[in-house]
Protein backbone atom coordinates (compact mmCIF):
# COMPACT_ATOMS: atom_id res chain seq x y z
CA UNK A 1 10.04 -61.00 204.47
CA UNK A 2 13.78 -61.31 205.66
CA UNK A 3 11.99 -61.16 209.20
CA UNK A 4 9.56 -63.92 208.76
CA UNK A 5 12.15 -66.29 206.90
CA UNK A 6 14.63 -65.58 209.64
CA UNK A 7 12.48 -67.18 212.72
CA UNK A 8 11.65 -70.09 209.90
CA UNK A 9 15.03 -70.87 209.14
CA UNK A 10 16.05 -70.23 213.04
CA UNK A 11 13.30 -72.47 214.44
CA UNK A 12 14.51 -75.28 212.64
CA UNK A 13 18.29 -75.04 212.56
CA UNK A 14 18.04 -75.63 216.29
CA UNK A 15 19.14 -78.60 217.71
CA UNK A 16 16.13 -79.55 220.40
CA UNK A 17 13.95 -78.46 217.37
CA UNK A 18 15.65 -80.63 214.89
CA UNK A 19 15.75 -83.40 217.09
CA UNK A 20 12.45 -83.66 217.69
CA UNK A 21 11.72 -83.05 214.66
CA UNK A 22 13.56 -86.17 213.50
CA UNK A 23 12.17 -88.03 216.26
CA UNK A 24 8.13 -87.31 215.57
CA UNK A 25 8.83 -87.85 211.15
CA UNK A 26 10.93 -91.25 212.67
CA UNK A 27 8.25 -92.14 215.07
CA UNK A 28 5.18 -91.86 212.00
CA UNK A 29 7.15 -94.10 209.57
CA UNK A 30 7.41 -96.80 212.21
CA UNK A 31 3.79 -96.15 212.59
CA UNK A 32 2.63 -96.35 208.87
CA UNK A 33 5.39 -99.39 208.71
CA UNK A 34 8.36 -97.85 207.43
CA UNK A 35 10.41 -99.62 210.07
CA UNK A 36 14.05 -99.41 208.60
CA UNK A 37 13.81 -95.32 207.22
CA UNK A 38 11.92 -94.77 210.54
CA UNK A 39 13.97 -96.59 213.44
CA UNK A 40 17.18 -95.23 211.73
CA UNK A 41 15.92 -91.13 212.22
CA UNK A 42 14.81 -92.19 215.34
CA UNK A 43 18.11 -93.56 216.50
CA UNK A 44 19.71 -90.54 214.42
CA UNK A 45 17.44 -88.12 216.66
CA UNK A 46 18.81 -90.11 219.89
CA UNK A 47 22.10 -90.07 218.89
CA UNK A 48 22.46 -86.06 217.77
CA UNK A 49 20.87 -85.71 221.58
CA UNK A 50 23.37 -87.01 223.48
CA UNK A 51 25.76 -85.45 221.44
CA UNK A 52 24.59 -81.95 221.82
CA UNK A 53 22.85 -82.46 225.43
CA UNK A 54 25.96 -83.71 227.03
CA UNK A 55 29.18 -83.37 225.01
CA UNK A 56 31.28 -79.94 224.96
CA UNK A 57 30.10 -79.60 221.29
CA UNK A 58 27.89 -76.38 222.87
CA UNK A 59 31.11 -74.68 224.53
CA UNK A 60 32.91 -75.30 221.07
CA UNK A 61 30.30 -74.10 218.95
CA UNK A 62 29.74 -71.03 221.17
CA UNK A 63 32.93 -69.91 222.48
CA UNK A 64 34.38 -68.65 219.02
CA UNK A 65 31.71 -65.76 219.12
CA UNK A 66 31.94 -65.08 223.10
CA UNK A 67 36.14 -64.62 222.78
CA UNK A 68 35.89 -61.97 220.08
CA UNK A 69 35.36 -59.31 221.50
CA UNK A 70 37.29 -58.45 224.94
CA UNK A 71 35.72 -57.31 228.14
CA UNK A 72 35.51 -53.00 227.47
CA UNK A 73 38.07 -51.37 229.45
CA UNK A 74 37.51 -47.77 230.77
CA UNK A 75 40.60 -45.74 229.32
CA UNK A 76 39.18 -42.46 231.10
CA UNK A 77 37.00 -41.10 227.88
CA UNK A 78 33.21 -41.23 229.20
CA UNK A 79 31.15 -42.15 226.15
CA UNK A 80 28.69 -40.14 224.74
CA UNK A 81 25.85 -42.88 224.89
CA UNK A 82 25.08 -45.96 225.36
CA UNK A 83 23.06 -48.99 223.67
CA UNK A 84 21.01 -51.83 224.72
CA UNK A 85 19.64 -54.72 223.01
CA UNK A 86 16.54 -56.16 223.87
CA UNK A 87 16.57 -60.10 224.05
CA UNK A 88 16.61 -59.60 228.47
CA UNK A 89 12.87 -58.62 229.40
CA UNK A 90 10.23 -61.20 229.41
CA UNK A 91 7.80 -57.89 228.14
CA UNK A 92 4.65 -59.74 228.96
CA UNK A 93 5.48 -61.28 232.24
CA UNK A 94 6.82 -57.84 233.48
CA UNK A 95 3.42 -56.09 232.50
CA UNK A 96 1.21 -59.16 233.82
CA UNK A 97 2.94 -58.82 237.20
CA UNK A 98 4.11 -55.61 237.71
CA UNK A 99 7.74 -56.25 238.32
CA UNK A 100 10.97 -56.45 235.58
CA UNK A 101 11.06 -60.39 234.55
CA UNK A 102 14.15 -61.21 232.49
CA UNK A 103 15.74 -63.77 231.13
CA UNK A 104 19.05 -65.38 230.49
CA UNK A 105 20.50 -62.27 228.97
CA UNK A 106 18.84 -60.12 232.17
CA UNK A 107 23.00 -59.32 232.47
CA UNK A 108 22.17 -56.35 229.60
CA UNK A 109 19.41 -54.57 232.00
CA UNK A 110 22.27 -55.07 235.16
CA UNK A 111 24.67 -53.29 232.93
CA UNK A 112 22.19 -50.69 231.59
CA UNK A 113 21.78 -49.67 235.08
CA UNK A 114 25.21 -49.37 236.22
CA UNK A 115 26.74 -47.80 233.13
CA UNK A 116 23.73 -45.21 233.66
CA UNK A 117 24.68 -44.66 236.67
CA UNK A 118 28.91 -44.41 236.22
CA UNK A 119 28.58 -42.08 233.12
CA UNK A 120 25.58 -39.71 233.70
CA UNK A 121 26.01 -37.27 230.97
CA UNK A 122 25.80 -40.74 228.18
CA UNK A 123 22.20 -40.83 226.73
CA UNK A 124 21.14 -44.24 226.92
CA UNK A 125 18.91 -45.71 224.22
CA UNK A 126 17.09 -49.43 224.55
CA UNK A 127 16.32 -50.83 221.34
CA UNK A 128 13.80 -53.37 221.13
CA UNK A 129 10.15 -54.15 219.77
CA UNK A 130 8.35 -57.33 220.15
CA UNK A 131 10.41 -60.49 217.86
CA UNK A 132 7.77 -63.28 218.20
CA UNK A 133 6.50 -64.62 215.02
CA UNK A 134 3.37 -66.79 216.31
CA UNK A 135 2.35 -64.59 219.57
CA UNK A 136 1.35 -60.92 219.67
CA UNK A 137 3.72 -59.72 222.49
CA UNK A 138 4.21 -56.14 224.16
CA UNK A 139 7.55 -54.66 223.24
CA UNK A 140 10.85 -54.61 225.98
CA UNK A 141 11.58 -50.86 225.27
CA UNK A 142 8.50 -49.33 227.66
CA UNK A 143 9.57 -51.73 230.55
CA UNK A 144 13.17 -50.66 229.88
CA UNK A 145 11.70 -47.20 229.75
CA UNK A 146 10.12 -47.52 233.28
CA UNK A 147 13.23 -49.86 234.93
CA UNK A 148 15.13 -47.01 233.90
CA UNK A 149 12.66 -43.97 235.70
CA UNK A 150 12.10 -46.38 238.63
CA UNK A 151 15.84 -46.27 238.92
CA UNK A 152 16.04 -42.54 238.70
CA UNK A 153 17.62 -41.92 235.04
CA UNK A 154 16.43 -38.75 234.22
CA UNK A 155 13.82 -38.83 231.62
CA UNK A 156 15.59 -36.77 228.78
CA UNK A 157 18.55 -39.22 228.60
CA UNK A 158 16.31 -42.09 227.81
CA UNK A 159 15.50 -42.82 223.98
CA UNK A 160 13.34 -46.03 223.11
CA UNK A 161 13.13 -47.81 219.96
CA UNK A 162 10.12 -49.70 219.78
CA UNK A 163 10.02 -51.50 216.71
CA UNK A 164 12.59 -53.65 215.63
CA UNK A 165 12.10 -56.94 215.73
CA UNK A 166 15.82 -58.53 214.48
CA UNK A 167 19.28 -57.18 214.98
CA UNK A 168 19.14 -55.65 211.77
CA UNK A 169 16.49 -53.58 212.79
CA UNK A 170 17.95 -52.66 216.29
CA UNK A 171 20.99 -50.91 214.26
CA UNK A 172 19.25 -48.99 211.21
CA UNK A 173 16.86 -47.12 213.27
CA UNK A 174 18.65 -46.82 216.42
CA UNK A 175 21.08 -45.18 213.63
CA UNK A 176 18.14 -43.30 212.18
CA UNK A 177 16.75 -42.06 215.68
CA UNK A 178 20.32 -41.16 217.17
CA UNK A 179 22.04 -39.31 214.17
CA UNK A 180 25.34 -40.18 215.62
CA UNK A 181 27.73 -36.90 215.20
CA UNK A 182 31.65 -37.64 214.10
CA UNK A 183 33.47 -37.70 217.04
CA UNK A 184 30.80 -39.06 219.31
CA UNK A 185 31.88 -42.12 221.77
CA UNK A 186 28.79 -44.88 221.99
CA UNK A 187 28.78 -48.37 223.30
CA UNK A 188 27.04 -51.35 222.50
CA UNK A 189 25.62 -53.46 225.16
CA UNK A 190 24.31 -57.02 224.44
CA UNK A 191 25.40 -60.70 225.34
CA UNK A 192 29.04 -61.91 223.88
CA UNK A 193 27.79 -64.63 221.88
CA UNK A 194 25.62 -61.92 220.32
CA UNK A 195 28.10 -59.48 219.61
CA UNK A 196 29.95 -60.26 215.90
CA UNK A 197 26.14 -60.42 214.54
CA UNK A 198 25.58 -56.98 216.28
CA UNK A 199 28.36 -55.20 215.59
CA UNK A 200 28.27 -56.36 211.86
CA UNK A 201 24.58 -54.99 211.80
CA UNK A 202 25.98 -51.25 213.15
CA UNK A 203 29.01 -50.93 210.76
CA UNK A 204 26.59 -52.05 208.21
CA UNK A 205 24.14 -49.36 209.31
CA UNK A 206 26.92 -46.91 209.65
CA UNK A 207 27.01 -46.23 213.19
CA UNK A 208 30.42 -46.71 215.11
CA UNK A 209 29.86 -48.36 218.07
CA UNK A 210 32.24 -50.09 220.93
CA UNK A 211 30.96 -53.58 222.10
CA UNK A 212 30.18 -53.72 225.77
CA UNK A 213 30.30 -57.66 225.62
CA UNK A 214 28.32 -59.28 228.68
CA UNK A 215 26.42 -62.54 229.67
CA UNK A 216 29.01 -64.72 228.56
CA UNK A 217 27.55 -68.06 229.09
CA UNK A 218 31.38 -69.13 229.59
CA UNK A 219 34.42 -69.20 231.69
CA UNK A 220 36.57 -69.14 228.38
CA UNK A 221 38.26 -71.61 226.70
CA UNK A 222 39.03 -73.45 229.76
CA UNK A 223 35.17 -74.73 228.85
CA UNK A 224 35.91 -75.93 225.51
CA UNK A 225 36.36 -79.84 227.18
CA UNK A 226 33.53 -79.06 229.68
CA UNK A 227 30.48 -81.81 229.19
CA UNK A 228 27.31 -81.36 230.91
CA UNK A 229 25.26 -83.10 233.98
CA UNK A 230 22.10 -82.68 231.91
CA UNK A 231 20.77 -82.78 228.39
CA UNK A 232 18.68 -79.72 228.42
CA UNK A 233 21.99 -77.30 229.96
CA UNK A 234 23.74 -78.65 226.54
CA UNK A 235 20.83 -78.49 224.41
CA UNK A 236 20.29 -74.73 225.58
CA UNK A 237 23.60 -73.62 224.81
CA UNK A 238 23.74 -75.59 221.81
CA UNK A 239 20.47 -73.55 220.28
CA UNK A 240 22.05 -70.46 221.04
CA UNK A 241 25.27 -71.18 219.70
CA UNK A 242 23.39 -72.49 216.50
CA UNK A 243 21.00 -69.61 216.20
CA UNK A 244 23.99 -67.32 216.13
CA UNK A 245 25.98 -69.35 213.28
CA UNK A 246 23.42 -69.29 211.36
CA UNK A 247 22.26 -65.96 211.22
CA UNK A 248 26.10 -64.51 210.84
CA UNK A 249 26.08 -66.63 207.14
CA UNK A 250 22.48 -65.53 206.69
CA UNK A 251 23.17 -61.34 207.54
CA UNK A 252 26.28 -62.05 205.37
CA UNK A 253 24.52 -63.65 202.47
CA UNK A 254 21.96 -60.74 202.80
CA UNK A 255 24.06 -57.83 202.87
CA UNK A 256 22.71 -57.16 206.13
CA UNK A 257 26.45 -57.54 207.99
CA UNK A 258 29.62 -55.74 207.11
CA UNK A 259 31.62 -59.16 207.65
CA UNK A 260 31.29 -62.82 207.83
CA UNK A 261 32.85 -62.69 211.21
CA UNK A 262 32.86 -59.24 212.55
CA UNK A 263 36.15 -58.31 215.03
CA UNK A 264 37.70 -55.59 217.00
CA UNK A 265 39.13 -52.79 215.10
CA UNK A 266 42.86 -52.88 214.80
């Protein structure tokens, strides 16, 4: 249930969803005559556009969540494993054409690769089913699986999880398939403006992790006045920075995150 009513409520607390949303009801009143009510959404709808396609509202909104957590430094202490996220692999692209598609976030795979590669005792486990609510779509973890081989990561360091389908479901059974030991050193890689909501979901799962913070969207706060040169750049960032708000109040509300706004541990 908290699945389904999670891509609901996220579908329509985006801002190019809203908006056109707004637009089409504003658009039918004109059309059944309901000029006033209907013109006014409609100019509402063209308003909250320009407002979110081209002013630094985005930045603003987003760059709370990508400054939280710092940029991991290496202090000399390998870690014991390592975590990824799905949200990078375009799962059914990559099967149609035989070749890793990603997206956005493809900066989680990149880092998957080289921390593989700098640490190679660290077991490295990609969590990540298929998260579509209308499609039926293949799940990221066997094309991490095979990026992985292809790259030559031994086989018995690899560990998929293929069935979650939110963030709360990448930490309790990556928790439940690891069995972390006291002691052991993991870190958690997935983009920054993802991290609070992901890190909440761990301690909440009670697995210690260390966020690995990349695909920062960002140059820092330097971007907080920075407008942008086209409506759909804005509108992008401003669904993701939405989509995130929103679902650290809803984990919150559902006991599903350890904090409202999860930070680094003093």
């Amino acid at each position: 249930m908290f699945f389904y009513a999670s891509k609901i409520l996220g579908f329509f607390t985006q801002p190019s969803n809203f908006i056109a949303a707004l637009c089409v009801v504003g658009l039918a009143l004109v059309l059944m005559n309901r000029h006033r009510l209907g013109t006014w959404l409609v100019t509402s709808g063209i308003l909250l556009l320009l407002l979110f396609g081209y002013s630094p509202l985005a930045n603003v909104m987003l760059l709370p969540l990508t400054e939280r957590f710092p940029k991991w430094q290496d202090d000399g202490r390998a870690p014991d494993g390592v975590i990824v996220l799905g949200g990078a692999i375009d799962s059914d692209s990559s099967t149609a054409r035989g070749s890793l598609e990603m997206n956005a976030s493809g900066e989680r795979i990149t880092a998957m690769l080289e921390l593989a590669h700098r640490y190679p005792q660290a077991r490295i486990v990609f969590t990540g089913g298929a998260s579509s609510l209308i499609e039926q779509s293949l799940s990221e973890a066997p094309v991490a699986g095979d990026v992985l081989r292809r790259f030559g990561v031994a086989s018995e360091r690899v560990l998929l999880e293929t069935d979650s389908r939110t963030t709360d479901e990448n930490a309790s059974f990556t928790a439940r398939m690891v069995h972390p030991k006291p002691g052991e050193r993991w870190l958690l890689v997935t983009s920054a403006w993802h991290m609070p909501r992901s890190i909440g979901a761990f301690r909440k799962a009670g697995f210690d992790v260390e966020a690995y913070p990349v695909d920062w969207r960002t140059r820092g706060w330097i971007d907080a006045g920075e407008t942008f040169d086209a409506a759909s750049h804005g509108l992008a960032r401003s669904d993701v920075a939405m989509h995130e708000w929103v679902g650290l109040i809803s984990y919150r509300l559902a006991g599903r995150s350890s904090e409202w706004l999860p930070g680094p541990k003093r």
